[in-house]
N, C-alpha and C. Protein backbone atom coordinates (compact mmCIF):
# COMPACT_ATOMS: atom_id res chain seq x y z
N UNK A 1 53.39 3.10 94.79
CA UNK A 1 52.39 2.07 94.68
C UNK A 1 52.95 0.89 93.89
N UNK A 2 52.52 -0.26 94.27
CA UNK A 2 53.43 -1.47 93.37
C UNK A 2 51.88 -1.82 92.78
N UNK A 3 52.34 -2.61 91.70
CA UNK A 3 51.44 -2.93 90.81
C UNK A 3 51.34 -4.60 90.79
N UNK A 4 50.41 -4.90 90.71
CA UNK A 4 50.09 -6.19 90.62
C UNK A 4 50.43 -6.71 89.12
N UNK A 5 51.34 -7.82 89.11
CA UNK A 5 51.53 -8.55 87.71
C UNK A 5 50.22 -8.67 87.04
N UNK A 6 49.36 -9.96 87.97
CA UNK A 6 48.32 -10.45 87.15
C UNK A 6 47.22 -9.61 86.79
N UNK A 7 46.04 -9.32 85.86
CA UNK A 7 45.60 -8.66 85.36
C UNK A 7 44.87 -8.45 86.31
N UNK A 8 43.61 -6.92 86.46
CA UNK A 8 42.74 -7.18 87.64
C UNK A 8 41.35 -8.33 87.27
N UNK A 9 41.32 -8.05 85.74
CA UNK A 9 40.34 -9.35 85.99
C UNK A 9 40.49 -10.60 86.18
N UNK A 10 41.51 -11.09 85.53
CA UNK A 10 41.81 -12.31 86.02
C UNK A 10 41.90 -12.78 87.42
N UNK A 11 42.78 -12.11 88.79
CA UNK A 11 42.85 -11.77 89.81
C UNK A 11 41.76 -12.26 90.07
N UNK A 12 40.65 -11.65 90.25
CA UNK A 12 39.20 -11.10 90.43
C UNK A 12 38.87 -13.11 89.94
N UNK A 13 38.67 -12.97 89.10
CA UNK A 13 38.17 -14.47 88.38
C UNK A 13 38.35 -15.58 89.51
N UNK A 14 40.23 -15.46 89.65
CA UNK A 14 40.51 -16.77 90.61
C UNK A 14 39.85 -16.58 91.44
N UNK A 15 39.95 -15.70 92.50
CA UNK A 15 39.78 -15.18 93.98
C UNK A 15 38.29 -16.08 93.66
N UNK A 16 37.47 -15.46 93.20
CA UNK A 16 35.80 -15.99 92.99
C UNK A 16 35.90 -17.27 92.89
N UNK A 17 36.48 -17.92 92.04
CA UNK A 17 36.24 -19.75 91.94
C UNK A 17 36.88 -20.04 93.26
N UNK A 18 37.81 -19.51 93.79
CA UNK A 18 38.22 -19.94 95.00
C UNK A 18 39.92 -20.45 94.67
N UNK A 19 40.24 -20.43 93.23
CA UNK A 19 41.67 -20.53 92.98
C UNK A 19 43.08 -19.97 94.10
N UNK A 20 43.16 -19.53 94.93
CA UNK A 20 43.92 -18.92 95.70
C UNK A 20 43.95 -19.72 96.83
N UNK A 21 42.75 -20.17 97.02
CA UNK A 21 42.72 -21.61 98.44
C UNK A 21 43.64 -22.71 98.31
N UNK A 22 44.85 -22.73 98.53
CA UNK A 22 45.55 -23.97 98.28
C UNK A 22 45.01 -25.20 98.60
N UNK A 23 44.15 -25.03 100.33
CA UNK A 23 44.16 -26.54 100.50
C UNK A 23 42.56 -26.92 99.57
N UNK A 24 42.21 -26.21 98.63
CA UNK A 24 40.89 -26.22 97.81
C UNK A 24 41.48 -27.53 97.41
N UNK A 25 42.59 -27.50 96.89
CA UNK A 25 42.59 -28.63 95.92
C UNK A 25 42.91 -29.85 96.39
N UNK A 26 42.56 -29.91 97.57
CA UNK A 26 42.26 -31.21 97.78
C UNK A 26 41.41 -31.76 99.05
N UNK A 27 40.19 -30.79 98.00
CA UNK A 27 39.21 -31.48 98.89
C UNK A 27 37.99 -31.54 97.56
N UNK A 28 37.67 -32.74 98.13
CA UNK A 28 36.79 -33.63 96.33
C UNK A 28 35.97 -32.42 96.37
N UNK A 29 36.19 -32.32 94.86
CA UNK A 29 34.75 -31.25 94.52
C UNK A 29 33.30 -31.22 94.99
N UNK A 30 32.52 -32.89 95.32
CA UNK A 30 31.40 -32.70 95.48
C UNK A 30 31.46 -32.92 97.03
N UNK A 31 32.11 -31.87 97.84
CA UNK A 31 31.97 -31.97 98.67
C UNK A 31 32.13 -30.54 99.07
N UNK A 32 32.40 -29.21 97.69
CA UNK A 32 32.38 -27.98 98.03
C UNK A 32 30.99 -27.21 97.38
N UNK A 33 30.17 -27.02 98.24
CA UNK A 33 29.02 -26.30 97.62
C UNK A 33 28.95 -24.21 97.77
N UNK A 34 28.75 -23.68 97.05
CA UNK A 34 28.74 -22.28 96.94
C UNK A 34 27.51 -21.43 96.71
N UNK A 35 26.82 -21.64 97.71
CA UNK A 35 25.67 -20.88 97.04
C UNK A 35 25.44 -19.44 96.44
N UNK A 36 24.81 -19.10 95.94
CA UNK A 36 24.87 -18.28 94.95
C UNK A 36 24.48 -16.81 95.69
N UNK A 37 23.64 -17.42 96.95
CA UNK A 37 23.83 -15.95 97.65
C UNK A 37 23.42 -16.37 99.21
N UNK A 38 24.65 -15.88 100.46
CA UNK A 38 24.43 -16.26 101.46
C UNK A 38 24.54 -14.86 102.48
N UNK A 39 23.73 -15.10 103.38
CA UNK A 39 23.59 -13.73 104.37
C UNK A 39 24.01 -14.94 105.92
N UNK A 40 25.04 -14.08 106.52
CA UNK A 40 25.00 -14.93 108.42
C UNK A 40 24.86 -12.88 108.75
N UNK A 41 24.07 -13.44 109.84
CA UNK A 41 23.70 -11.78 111.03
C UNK A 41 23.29 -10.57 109.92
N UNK A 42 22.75 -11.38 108.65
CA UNK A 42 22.42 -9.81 107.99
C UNK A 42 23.84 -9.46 107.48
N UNK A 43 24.72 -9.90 107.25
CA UNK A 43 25.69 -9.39 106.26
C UNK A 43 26.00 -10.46 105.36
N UNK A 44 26.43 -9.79 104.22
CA UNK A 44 26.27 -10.49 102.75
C UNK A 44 27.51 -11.27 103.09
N UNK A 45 27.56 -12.89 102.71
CA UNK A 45 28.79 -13.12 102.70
C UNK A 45 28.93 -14.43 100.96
N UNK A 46 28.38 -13.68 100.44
CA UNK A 46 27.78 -14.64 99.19
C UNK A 46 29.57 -14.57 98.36
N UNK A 47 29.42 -15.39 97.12
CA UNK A 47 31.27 -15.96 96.39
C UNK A 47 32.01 -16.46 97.69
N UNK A 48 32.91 -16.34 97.28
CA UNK A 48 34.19 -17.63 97.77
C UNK A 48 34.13 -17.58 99.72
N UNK A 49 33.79 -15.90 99.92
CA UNK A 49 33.61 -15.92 102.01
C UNK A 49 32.50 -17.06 102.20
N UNK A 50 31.28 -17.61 101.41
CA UNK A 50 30.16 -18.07 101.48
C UNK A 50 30.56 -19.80 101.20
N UNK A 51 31.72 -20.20 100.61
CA UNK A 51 32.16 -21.34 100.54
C UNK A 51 32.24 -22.51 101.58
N UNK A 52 30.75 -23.51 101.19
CA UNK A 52 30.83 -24.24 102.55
C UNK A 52 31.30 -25.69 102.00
N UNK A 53 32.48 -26.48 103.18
CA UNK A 53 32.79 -27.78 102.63
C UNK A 53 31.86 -28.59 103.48
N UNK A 54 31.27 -29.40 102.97
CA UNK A 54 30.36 -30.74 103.81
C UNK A 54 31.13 -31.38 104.29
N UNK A 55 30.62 -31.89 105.80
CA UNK A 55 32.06 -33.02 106.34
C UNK A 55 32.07 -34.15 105.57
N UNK A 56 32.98 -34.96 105.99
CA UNK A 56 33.48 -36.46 105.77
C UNK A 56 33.50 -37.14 106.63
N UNK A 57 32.92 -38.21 106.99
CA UNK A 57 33.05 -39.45 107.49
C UNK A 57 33.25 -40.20 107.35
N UNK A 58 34.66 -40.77 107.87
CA UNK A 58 34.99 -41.68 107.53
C UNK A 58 35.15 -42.92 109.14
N UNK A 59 34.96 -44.05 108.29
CA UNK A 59 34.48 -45.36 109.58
C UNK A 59 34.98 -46.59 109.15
N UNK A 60 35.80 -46.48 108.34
CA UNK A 60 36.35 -48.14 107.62
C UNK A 60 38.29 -48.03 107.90
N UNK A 61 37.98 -48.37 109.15
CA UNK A 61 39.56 -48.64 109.73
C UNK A 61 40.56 -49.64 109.60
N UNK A 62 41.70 -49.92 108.77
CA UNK A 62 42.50 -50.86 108.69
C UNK A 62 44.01 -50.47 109.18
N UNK A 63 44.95 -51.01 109.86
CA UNK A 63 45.81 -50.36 110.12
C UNK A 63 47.10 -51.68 109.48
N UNK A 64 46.37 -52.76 109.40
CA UNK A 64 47.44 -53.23 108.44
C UNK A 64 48.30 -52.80 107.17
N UNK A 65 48.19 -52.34 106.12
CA UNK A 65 48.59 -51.95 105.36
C UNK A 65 50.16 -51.28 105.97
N UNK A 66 49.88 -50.34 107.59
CA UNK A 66 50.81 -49.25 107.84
C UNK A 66 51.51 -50.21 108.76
N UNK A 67 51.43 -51.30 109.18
CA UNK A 67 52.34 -52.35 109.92
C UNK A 67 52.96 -53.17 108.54
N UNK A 68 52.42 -53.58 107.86
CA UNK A 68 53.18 -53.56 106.66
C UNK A 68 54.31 -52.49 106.01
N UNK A 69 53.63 -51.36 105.77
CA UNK A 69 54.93 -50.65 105.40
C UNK A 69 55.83 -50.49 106.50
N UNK A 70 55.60 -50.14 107.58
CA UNK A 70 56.71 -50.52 108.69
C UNK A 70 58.09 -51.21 108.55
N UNK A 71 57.53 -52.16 108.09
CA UNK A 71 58.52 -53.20 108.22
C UNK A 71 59.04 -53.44 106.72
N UNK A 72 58.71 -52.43 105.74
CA UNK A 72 59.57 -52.48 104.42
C UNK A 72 60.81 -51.69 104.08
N UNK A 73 61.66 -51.90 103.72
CA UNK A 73 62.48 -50.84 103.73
C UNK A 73 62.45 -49.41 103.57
N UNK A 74 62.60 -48.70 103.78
CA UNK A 74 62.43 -47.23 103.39
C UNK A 74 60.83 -46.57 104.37
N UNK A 75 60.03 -47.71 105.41
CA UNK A 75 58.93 -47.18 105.57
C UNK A 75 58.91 -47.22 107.00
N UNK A 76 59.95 -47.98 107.33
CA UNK A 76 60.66 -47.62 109.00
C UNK A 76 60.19 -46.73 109.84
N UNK A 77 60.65 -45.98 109.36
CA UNK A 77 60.35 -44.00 110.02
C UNK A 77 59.12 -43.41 109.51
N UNK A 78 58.03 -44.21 109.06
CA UNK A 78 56.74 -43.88 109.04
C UNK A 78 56.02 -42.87 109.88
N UNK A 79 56.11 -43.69 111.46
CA UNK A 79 56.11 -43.58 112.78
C UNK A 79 56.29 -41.94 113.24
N UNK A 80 57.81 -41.88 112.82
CA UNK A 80 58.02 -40.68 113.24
C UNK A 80 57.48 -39.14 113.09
N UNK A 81 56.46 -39.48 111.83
CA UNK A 81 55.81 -38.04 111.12
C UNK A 81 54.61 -37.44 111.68
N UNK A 82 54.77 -36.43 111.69
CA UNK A 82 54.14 -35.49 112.81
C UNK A 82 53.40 -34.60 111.82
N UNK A 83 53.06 -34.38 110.41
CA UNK A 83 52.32 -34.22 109.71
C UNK A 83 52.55 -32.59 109.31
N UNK A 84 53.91 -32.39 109.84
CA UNK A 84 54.24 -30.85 109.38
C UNK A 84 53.70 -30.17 108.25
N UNK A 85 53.58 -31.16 106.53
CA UNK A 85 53.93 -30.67 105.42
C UNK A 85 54.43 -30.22 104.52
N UNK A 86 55.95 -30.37 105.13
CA UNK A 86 57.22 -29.65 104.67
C UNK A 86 57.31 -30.62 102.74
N UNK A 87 57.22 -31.60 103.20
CA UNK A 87 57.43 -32.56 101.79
C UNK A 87 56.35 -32.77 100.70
N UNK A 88 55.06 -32.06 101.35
CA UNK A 88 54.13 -31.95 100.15
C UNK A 88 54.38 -29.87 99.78
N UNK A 89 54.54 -29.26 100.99
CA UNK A 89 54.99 -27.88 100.57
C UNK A 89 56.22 -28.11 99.08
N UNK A 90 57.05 -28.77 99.31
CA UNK A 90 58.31 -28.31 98.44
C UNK A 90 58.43 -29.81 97.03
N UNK A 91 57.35 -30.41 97.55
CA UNK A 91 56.89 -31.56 95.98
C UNK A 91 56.98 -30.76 94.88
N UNK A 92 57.84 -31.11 93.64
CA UNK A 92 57.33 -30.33 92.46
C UNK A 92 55.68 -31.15 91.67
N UNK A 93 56.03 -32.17 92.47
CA UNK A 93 54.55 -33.39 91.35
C UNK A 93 53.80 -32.76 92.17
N UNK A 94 53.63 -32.73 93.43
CA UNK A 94 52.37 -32.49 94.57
C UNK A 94 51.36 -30.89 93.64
N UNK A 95 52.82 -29.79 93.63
CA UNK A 95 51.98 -29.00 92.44
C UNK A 95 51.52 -28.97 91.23
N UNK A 96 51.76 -29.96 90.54
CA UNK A 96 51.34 -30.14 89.06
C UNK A 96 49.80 -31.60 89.51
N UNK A 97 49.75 -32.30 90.51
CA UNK A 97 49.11 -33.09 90.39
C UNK A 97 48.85 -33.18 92.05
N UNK A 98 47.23 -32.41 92.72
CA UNK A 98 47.21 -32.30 93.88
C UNK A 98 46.47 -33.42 94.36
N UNK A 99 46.38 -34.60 93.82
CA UNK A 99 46.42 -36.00 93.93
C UNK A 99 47.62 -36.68 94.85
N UNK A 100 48.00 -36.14 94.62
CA UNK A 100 49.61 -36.44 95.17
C UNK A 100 50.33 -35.97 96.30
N UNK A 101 50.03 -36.05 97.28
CA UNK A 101 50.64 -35.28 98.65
C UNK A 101 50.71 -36.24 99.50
N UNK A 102 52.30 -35.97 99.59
CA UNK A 102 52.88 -37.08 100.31
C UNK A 102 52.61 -37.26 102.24
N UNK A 103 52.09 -35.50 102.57
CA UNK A 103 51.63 -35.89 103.88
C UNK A 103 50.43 -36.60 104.03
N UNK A 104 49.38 -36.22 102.77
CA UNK A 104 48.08 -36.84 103.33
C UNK A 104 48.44 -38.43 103.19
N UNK A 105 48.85 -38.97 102.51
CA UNK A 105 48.87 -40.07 101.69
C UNK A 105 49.66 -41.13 103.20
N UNK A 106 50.54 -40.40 103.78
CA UNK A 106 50.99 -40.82 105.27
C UNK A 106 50.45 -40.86 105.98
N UNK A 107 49.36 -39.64 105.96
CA UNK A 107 48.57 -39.44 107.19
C UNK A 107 47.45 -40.68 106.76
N UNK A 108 46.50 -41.26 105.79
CA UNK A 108 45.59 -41.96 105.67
C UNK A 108 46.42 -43.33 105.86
N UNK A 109 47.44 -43.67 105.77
CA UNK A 109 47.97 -44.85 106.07
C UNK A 109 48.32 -45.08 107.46
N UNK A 110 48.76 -43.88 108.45
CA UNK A 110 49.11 -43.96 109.43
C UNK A 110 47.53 -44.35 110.26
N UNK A 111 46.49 -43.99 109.43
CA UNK A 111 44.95 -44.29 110.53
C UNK A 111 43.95 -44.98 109.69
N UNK A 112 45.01 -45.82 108.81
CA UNK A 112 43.89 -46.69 108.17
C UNK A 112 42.61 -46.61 107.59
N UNK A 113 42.65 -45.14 107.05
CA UNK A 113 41.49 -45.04 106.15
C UNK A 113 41.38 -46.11 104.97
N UNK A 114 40.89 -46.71 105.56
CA UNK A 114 40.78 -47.60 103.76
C UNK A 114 40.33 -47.01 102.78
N UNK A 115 39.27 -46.65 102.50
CA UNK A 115 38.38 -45.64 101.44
C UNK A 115 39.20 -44.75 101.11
N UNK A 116 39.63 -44.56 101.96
CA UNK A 116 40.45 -43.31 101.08
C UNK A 116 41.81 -43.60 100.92
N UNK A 117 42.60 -44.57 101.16
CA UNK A 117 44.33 -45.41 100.77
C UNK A 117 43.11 -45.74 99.14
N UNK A 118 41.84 -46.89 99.41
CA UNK A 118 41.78 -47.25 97.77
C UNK A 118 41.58 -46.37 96.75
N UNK A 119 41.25 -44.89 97.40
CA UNK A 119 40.90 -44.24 96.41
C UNK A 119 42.11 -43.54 95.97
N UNK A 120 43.09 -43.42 96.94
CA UNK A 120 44.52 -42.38 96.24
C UNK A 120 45.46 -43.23 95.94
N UNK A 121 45.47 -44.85 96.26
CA UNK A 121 46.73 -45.64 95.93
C UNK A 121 47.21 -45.52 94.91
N UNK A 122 46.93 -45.22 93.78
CA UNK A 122 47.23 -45.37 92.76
C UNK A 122 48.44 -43.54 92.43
N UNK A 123 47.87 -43.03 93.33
CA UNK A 123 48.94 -41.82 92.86
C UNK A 123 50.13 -41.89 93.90
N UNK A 124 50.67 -42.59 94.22
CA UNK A 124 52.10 -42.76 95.00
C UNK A 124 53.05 -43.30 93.95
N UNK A 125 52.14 -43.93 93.20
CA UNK A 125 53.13 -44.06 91.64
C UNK A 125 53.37 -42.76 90.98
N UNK A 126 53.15 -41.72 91.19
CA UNK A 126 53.74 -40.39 91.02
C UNK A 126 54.93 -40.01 91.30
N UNK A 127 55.38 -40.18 92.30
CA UNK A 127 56.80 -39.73 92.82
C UNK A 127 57.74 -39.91 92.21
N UNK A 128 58.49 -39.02 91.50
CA UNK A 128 59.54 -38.88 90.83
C UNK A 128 60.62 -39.45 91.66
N UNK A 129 60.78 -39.77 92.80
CA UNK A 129 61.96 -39.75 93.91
C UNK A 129 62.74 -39.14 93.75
N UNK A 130 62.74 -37.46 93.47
CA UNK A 130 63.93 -36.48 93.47
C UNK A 130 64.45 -36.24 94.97
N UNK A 131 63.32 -36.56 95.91
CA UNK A 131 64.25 -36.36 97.46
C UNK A 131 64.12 -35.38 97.79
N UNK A 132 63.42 -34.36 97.17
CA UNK A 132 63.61 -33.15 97.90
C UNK A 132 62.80 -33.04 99.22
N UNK A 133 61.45 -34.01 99.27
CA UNK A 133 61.05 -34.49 100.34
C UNK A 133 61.84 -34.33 101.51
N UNK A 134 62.88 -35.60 101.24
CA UNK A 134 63.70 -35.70 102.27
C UNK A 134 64.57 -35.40 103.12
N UNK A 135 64.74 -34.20 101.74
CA UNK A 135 66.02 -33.07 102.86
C UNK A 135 65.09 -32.10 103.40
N UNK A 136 63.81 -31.49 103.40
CA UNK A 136 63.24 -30.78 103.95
C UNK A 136 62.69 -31.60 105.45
N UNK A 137 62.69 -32.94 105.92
CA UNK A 137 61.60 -33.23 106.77
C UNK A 137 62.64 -33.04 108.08
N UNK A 138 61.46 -32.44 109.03
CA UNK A 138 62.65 -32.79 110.29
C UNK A 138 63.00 -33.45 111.37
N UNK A 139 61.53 -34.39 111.04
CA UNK A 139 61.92 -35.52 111.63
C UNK A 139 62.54 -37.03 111.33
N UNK A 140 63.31 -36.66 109.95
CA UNK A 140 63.93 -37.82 109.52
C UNK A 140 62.96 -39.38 108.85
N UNK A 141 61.67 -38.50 108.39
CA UNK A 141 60.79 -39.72 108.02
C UNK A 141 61.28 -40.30 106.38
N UNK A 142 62.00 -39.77 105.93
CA UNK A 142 62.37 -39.86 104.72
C UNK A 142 61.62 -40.10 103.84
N UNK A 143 60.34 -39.04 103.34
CA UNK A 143 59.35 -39.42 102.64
C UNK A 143 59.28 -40.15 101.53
N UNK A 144 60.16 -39.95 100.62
CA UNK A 144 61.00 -40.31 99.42
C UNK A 144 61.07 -42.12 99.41
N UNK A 145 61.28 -42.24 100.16
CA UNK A 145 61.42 -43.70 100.54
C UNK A 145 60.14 -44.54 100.94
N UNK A 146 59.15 -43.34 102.10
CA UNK A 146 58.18 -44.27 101.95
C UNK A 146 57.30 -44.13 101.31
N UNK A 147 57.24 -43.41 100.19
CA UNK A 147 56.35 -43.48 98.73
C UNK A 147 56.78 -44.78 97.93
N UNK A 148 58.23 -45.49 98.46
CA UNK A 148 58.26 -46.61 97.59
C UNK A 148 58.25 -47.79 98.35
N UNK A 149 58.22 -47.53 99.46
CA UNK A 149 57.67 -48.43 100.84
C UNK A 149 56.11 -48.98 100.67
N UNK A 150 55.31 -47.85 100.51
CA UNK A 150 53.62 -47.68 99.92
C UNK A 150 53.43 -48.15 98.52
N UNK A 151 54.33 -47.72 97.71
CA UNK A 151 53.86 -48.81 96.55
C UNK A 151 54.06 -50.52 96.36
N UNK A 152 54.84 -51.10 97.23
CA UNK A 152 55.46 -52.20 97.35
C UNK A 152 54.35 -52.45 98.56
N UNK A 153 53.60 -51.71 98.88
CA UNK A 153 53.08 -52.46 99.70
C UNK A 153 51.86 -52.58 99.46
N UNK A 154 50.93 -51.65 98.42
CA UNK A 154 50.21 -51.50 97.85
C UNK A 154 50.08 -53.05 96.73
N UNK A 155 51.69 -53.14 96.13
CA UNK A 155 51.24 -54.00 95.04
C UNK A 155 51.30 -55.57 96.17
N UNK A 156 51.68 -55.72 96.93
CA UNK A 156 51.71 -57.12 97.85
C UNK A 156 50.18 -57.10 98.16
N UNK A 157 49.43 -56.19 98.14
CA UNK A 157 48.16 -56.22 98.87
C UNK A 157 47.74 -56.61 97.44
N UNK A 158 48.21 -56.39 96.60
CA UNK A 158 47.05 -56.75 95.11
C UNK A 158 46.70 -55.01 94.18
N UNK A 159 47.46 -54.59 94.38
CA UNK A 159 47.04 -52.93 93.84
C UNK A 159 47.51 -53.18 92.61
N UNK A 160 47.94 -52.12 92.32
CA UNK A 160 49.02 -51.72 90.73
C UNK A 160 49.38 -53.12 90.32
């Protein structure tokens, strides 16, 4: 029998808040509700199985910003990203600060969310530019680069 490192209560603790959900953390809190006790067909599915996210709508489309980075250095190969996740998987900032993920942050620029570029612009100033981004992607988008493609284009728009 192998033994589990972490304690069983603790274990137990995360699992319940929902700590173990990676993509939990990044989705705004008031948009995860848990009720305290839920039944579907007569079976109990109340804690973290009972975890419902409310949608998002979003309707405020700009696609300038991403014809801008286009055409900045390092933001070229924008285009090419296919939204794998390889470069927010292997981010060391993306895990210390889930503000910070370099696919979403592509993906809302690539479709012009405005509301949501104004609400995360400010964390692309995160990126350490260690690159490790870049050797993981495989389509040659060189993420690394266009985190500094996005801030330069961010501050031309009036940001930072």
């Amino acid at each position: 029998m192998v033994e589990d490192r972490e304690s069983p209560k603790r274990e137990d603790e995360g699992k319940q808040k929902g700590k173990f959900i990676v993509e939990r953390d990044y989705i705004e809190p008031s948009r995860i509700v848990e009720p305290s006790s839920l039944t579907a067909e007569g079976v109990d599915i109340s804690g973290r199985w009972g975890t419902i996210v409310l949608p998002r709508t979003i309707n405020e489309f700009d696609t300038s910003i991403y014809e801008r980075v286009k055409r900045l250095p390092g933001g070229s190969h924008i285009a090419n990203c296919w939204q794998c996740g390889n470069c927010s998987a292997i981010c060391p900032v993306a895990h210390e600060h889930p503000e910070f993920n370099p696919r979403y942050l592509i993906h809302i620029v690539k479709m012009g969310y405005t509301s949501e570029i104004e609400r995360l612009k400010d964390s692309v100033y995160l990126c350490s530019g260690c690159g490790l981004c870049s050797s993981v992607c495989p389509r040659g988008v060189d993420p690394q680069h266009v985190m500094i493609a996005l801030s330069l284009a961010f501050h031309m728009k009036g940001g930072r």
